[in-house]
C-alpha atoms as a PDB file:
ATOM      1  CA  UNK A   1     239.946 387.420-114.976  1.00  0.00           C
ATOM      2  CA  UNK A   2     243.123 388.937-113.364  1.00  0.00           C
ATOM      3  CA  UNK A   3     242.893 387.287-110.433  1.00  0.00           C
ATOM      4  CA  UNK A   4     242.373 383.485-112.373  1.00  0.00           C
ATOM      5  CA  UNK A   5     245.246 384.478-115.046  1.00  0.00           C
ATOM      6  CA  UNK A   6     247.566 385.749-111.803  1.00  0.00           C
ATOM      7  CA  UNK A   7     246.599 382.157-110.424  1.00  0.00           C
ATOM      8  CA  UNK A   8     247.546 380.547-113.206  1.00  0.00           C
ATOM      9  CA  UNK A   9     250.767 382.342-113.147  1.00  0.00           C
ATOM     10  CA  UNK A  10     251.816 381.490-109.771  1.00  0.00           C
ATOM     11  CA  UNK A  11     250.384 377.506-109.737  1.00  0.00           C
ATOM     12  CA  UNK A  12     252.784 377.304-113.472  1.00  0.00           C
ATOM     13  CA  UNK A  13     255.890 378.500-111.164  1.00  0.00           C
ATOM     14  CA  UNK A  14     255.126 376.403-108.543  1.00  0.00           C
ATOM     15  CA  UNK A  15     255.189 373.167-110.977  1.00  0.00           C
ATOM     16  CA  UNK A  16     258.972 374.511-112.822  1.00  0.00           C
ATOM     17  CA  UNK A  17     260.061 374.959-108.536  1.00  0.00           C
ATOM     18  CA  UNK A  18     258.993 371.263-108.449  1.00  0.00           C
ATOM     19  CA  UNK A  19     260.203 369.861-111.603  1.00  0.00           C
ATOM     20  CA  UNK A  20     263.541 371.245-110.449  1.00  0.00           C
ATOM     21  CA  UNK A  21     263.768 370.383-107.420  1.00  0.00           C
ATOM     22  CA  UNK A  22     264.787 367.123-105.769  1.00  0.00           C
ATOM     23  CA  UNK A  23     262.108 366.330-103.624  1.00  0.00           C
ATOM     24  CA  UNK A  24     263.239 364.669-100.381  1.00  0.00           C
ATOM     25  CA  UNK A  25     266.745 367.230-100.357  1.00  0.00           C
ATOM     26  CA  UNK A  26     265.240 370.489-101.720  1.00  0.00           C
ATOM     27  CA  UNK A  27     268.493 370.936-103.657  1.00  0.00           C
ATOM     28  CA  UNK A  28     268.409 371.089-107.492  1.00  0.00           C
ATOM     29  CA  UNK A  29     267.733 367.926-109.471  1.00  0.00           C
ATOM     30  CA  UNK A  30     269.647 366.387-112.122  1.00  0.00           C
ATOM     31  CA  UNK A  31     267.459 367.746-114.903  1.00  0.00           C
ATOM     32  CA  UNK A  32     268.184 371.415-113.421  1.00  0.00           C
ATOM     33  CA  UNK A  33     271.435 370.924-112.939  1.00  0.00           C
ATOM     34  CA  UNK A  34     272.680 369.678-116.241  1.00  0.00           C
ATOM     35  CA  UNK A  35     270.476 372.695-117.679  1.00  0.00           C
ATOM     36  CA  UNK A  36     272.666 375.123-115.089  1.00  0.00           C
ATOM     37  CA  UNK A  37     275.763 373.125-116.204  1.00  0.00           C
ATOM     38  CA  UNK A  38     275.250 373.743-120.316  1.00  0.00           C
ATOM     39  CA  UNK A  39     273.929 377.187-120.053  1.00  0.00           C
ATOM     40  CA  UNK A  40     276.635 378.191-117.700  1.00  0.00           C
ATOM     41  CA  UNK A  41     279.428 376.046-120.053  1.00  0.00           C
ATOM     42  CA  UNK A  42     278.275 378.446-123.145  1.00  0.00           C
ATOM     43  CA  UNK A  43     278.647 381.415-120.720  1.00  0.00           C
ATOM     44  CA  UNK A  44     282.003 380.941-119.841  1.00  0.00           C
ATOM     45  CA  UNK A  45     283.007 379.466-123.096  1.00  0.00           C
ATOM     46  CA  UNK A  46     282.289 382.519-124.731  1.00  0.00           C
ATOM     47  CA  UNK A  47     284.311 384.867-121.816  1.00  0.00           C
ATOM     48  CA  UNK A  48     287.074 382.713-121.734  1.00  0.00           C
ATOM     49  CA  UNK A  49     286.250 381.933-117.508  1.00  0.00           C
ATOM     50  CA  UNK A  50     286.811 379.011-115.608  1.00  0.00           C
ATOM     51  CA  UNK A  51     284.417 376.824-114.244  1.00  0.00           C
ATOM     52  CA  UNK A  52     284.538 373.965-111.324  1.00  0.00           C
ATOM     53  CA  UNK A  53     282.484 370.992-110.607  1.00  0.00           C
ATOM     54  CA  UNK A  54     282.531 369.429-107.319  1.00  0.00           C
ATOM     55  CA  UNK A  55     280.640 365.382-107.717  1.00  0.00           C
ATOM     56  CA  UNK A  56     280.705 364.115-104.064  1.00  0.00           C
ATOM     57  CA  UNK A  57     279.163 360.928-102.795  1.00  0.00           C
ATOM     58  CA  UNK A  58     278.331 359.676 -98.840  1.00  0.00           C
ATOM     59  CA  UNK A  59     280.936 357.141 -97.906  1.00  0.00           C
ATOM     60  CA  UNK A  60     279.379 353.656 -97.103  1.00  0.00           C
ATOM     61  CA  UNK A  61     275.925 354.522 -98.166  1.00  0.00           C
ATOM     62  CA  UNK A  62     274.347 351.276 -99.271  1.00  0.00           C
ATOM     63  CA  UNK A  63     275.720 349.764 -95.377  1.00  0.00           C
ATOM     64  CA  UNK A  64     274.337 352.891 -93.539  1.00  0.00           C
ATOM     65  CA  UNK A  65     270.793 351.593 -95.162  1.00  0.00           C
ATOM     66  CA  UNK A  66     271.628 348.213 -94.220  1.00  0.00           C
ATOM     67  CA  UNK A  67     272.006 348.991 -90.590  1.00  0.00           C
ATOM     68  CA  UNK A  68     269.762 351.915 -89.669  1.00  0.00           C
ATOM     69  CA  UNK A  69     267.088 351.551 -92.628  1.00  0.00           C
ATOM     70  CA  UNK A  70     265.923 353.356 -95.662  1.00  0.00           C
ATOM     71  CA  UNK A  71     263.962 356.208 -93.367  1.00  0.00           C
ATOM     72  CA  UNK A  72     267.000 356.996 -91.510  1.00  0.00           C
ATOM     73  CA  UNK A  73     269.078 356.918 -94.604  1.00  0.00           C
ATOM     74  CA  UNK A  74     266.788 359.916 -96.828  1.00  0.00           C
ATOM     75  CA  UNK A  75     267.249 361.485 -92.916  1.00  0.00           C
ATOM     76  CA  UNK A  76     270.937 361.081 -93.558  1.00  0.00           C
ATOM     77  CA  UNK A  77     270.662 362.509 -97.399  1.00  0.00           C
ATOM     78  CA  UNK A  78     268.761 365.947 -95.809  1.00  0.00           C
ATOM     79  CA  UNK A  79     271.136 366.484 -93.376  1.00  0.00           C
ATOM     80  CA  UNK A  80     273.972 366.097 -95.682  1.00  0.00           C
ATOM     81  CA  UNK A  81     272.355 368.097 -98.187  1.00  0.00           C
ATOM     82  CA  UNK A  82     271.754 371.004 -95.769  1.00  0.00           C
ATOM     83  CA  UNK A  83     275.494 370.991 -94.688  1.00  0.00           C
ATOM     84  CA  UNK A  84     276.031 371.844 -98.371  1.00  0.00           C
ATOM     85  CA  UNK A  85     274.018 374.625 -98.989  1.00  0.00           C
ATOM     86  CA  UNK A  86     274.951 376.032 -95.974  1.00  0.00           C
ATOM     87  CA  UNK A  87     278.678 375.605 -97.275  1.00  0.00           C
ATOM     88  CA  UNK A  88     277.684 377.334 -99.881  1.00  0.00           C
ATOM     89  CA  UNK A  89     277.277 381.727 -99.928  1.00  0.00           C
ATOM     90  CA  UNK A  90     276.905 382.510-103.518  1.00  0.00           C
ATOM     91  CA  UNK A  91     273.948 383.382-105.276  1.00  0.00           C
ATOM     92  CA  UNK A  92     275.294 381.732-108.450  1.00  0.00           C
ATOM     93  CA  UNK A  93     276.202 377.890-107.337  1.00  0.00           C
ATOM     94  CA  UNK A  94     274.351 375.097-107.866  1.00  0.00           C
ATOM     95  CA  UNK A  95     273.822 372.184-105.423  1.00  0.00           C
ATOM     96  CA  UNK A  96     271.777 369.403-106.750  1.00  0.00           C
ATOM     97  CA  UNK A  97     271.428 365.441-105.666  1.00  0.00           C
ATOM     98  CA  UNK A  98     272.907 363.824-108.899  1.00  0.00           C
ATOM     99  CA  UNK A  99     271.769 360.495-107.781  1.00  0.00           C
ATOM    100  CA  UNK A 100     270.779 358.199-104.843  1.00  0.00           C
ATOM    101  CA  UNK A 101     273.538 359.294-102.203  1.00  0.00           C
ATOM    102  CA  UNK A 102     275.621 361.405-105.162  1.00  0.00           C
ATOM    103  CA  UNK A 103     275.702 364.900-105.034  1.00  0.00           C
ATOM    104  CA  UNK A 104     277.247 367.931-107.158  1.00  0.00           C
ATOM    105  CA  UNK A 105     278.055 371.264-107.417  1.00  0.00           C
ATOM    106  CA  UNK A 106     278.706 374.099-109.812  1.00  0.00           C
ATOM    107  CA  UNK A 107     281.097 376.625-109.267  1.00  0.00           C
ATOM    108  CA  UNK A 108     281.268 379.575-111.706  1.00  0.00           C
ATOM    109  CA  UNK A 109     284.265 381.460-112.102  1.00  0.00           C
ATOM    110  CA  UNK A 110     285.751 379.161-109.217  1.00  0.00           C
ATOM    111  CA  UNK A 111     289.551 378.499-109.734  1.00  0.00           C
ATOM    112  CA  UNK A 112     290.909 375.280-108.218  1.00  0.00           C
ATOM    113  CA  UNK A 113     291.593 376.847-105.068  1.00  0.00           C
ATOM    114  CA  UNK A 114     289.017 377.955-104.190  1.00  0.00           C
ATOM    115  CA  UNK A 115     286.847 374.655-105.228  1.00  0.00           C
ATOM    116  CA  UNK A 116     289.212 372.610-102.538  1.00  0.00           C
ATOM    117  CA  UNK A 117     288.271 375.180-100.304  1.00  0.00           C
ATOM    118  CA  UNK A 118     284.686 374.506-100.497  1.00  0.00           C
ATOM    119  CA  UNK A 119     284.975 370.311-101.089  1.00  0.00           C
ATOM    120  CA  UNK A 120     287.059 370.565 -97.913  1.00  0.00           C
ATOM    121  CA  UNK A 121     284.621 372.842 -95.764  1.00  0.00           C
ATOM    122  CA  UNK A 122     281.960 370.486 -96.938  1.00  0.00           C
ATOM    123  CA  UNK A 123     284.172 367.659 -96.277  1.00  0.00           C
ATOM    124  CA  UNK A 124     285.115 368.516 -92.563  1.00  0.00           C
ATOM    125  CA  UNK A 125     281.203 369.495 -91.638  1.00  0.00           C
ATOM    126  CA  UNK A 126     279.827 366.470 -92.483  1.00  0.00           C
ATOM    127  CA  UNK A 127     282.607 364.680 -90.310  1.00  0.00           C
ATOM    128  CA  UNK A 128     282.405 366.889 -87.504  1.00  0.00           C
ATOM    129  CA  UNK A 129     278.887 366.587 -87.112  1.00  0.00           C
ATOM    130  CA  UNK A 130     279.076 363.298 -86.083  1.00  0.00           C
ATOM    131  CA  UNK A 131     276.350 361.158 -87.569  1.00  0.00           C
ATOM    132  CA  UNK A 132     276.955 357.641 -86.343  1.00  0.00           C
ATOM    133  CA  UNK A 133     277.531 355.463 -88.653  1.00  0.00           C
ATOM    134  CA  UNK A 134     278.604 351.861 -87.207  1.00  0.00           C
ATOM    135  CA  UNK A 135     279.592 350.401 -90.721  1.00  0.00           C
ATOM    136  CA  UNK A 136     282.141 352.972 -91.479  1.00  0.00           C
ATOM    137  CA  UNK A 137     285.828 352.122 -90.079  1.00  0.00           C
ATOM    138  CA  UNK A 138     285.364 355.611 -88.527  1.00  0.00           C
ATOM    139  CA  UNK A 139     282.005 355.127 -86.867  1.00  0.00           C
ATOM    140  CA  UNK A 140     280.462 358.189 -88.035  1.00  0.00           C
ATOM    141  CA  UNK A 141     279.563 359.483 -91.984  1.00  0.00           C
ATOM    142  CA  UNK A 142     282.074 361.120 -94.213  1.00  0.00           C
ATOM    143  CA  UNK A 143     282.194 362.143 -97.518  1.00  0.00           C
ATOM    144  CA  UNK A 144     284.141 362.141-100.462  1.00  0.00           C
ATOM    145  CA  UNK A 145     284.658 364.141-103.255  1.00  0.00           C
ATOM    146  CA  UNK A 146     286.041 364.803-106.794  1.00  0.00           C
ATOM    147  CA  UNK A 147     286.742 368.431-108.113  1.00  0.00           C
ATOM    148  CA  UNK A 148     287.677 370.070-111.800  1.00  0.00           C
ATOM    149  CA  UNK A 149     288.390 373.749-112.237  1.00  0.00           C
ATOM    150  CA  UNK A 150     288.656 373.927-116.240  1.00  0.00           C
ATOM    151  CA  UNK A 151     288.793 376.688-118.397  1.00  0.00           C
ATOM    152  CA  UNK A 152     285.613 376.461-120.252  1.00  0.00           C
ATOM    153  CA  UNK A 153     287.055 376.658-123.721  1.00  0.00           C
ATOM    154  CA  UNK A 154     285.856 373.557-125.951  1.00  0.00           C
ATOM    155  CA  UNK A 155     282.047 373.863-126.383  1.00  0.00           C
ATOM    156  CA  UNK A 156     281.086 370.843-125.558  1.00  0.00           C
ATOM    157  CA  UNK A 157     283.832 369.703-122.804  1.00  0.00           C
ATOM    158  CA  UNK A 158     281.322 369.941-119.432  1.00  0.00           C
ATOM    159  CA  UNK A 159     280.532 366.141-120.511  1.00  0.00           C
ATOM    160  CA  UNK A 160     284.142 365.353-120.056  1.00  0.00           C
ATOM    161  CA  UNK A 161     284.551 367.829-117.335  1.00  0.00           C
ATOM    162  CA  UNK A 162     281.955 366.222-115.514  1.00  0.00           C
ATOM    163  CA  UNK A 163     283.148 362.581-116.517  1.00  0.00           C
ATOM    164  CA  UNK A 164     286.886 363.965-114.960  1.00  0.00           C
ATOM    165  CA  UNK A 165     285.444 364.706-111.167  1.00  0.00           C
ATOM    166  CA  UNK A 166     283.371 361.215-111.556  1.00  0.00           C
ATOM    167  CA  UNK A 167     287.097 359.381-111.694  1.00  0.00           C
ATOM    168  CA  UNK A 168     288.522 361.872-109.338  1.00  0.00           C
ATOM    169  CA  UNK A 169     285.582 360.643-106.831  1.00  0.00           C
ATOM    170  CA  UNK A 170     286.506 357.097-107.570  1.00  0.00           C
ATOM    171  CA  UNK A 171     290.322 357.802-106.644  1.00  0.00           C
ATOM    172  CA  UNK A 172     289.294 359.333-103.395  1.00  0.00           C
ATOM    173  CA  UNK A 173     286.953 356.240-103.007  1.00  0.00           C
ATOM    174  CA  UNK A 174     290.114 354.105-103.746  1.00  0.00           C
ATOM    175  CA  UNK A 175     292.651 355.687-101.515  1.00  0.00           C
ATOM    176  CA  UNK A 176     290.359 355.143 -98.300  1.00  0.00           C
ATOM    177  CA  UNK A 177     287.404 357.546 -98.781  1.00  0.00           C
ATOM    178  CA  UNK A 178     286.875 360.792 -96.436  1.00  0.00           C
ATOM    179  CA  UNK A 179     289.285 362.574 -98.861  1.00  0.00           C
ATOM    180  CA  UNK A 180     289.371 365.452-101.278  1.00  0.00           C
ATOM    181  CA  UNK A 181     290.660 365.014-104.778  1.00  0.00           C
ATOM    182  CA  UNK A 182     291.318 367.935-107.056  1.00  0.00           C
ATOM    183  CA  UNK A 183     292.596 368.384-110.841  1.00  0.00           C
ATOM    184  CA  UNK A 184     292.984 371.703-112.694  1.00  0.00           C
ATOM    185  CA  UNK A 185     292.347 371.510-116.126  1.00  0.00           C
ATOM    186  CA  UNK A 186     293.809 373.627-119.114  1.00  0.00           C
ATOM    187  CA  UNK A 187     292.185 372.067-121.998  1.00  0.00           C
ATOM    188  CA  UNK A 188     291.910 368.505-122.707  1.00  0.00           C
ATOM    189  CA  UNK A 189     294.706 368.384-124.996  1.00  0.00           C
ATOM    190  CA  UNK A 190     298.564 368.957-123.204  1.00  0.00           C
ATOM    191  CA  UNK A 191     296.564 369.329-120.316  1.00  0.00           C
ATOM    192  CA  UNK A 192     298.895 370.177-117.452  1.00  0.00           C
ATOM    193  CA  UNK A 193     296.825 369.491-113.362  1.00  0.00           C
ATOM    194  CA  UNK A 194     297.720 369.809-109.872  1.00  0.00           C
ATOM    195  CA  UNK A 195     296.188 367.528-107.424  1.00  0.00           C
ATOM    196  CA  UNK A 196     295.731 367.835-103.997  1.00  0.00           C
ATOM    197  CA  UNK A 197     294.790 365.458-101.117  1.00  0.00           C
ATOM    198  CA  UNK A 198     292.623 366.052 -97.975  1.00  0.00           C
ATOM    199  CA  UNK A 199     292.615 363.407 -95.018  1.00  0.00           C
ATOM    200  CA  UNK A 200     290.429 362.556 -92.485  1.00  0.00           C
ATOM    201  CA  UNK A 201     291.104 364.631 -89.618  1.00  0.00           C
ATOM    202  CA  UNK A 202     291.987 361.735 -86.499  1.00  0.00           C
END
């Protein structure tokens, strides 16, 4: 009877591991990572911390399917997702695929800073490691990113925190991709930011 109920423990974690997890990545899925996001919002809510959200998507996705073909592309989205968690040293973050090639991240008690820090590590190893890519202008994948370090003090303000590093994303999209963009966030009312751009390295 031990044995059957200790089996029954083990197959029950084994089916929360896979509704959590993004299949073809490993990473977090969107369902765990808006869970992380809300429970971790009413942590540092409550303690006054600050909190950053990285939301970075593979540049010229949809044409890297187009030319090398869907199997090579989920190769692509594995390889990029290991470059993240390997970017990534604390037991606390989150990585999680937020979405066909979309990714994001959750920083606790991550300043801005240190957020471009990471976006930009993350940034530079995807580049570096040279996955051809003959539909980008630069003939080899990149990234590009969007990043909010807020002070977690309106209860419900991860929606627009999360809604701010989707149209920081765009703006790196829109200024030629391959590039960091950055906000810090002190409230959403008289909210005073500093933004920051990173470049492709030539």
């Amino acid at each position: 009877m031990i044995n059957a109920e200790g089996e029954l423990n083990i197959a029950r974690n084994e089916l929360e591991i896979i509704a959590h997890t993004d299949s073809l990545t490993h990473l977090a899925n969107r369902r765990c990572f808006d869970a992380a996001l809300q429970q971790e919002w009413g942590r540092a809510s409550r303690n006054t911390a600050t909190i950053a959200i990285i939301l970075l998507d593979i540049d010229w996705f949809k044409q890297y399917n187009d030319t090398y073909g869907h199997l090579q592309g989920d190769d692509c989205l594995k390889q990029v997702a290991g470059l993240i968690g390997n970017s990534l040293d604390r037991a606390g973050d989150i990585a999680a695929r937020y979405g066909g090639e979309e990714f994001v991240i959750l920083l606790p008690e991550t300043d801005l800073a240190g957020a471009l820090k990471i976006a930009e590590k993350i940034r530079s190893s995807v580049e570096t490691n040279h996955i051809e890519h003959s539909a980008s202008p630069l003939g080899k994948l990149t990234i590009s990113s969007g990043v909010v370090s807020i002070n977690a003090a309106e209860k419900d303000g991860h929606t627009a925190a999360l809604a701010e590093a989707d149209r920081l994303l765009y703006l790196a999209k829109t200024k030629g991709r391959n590039r960091v963009e950055g906000r810090l966030i002190h409230g959403w009312h008289g909210a005073s930011h500093f933004a920051r751009v990173s470049t492709a390295s030539s």
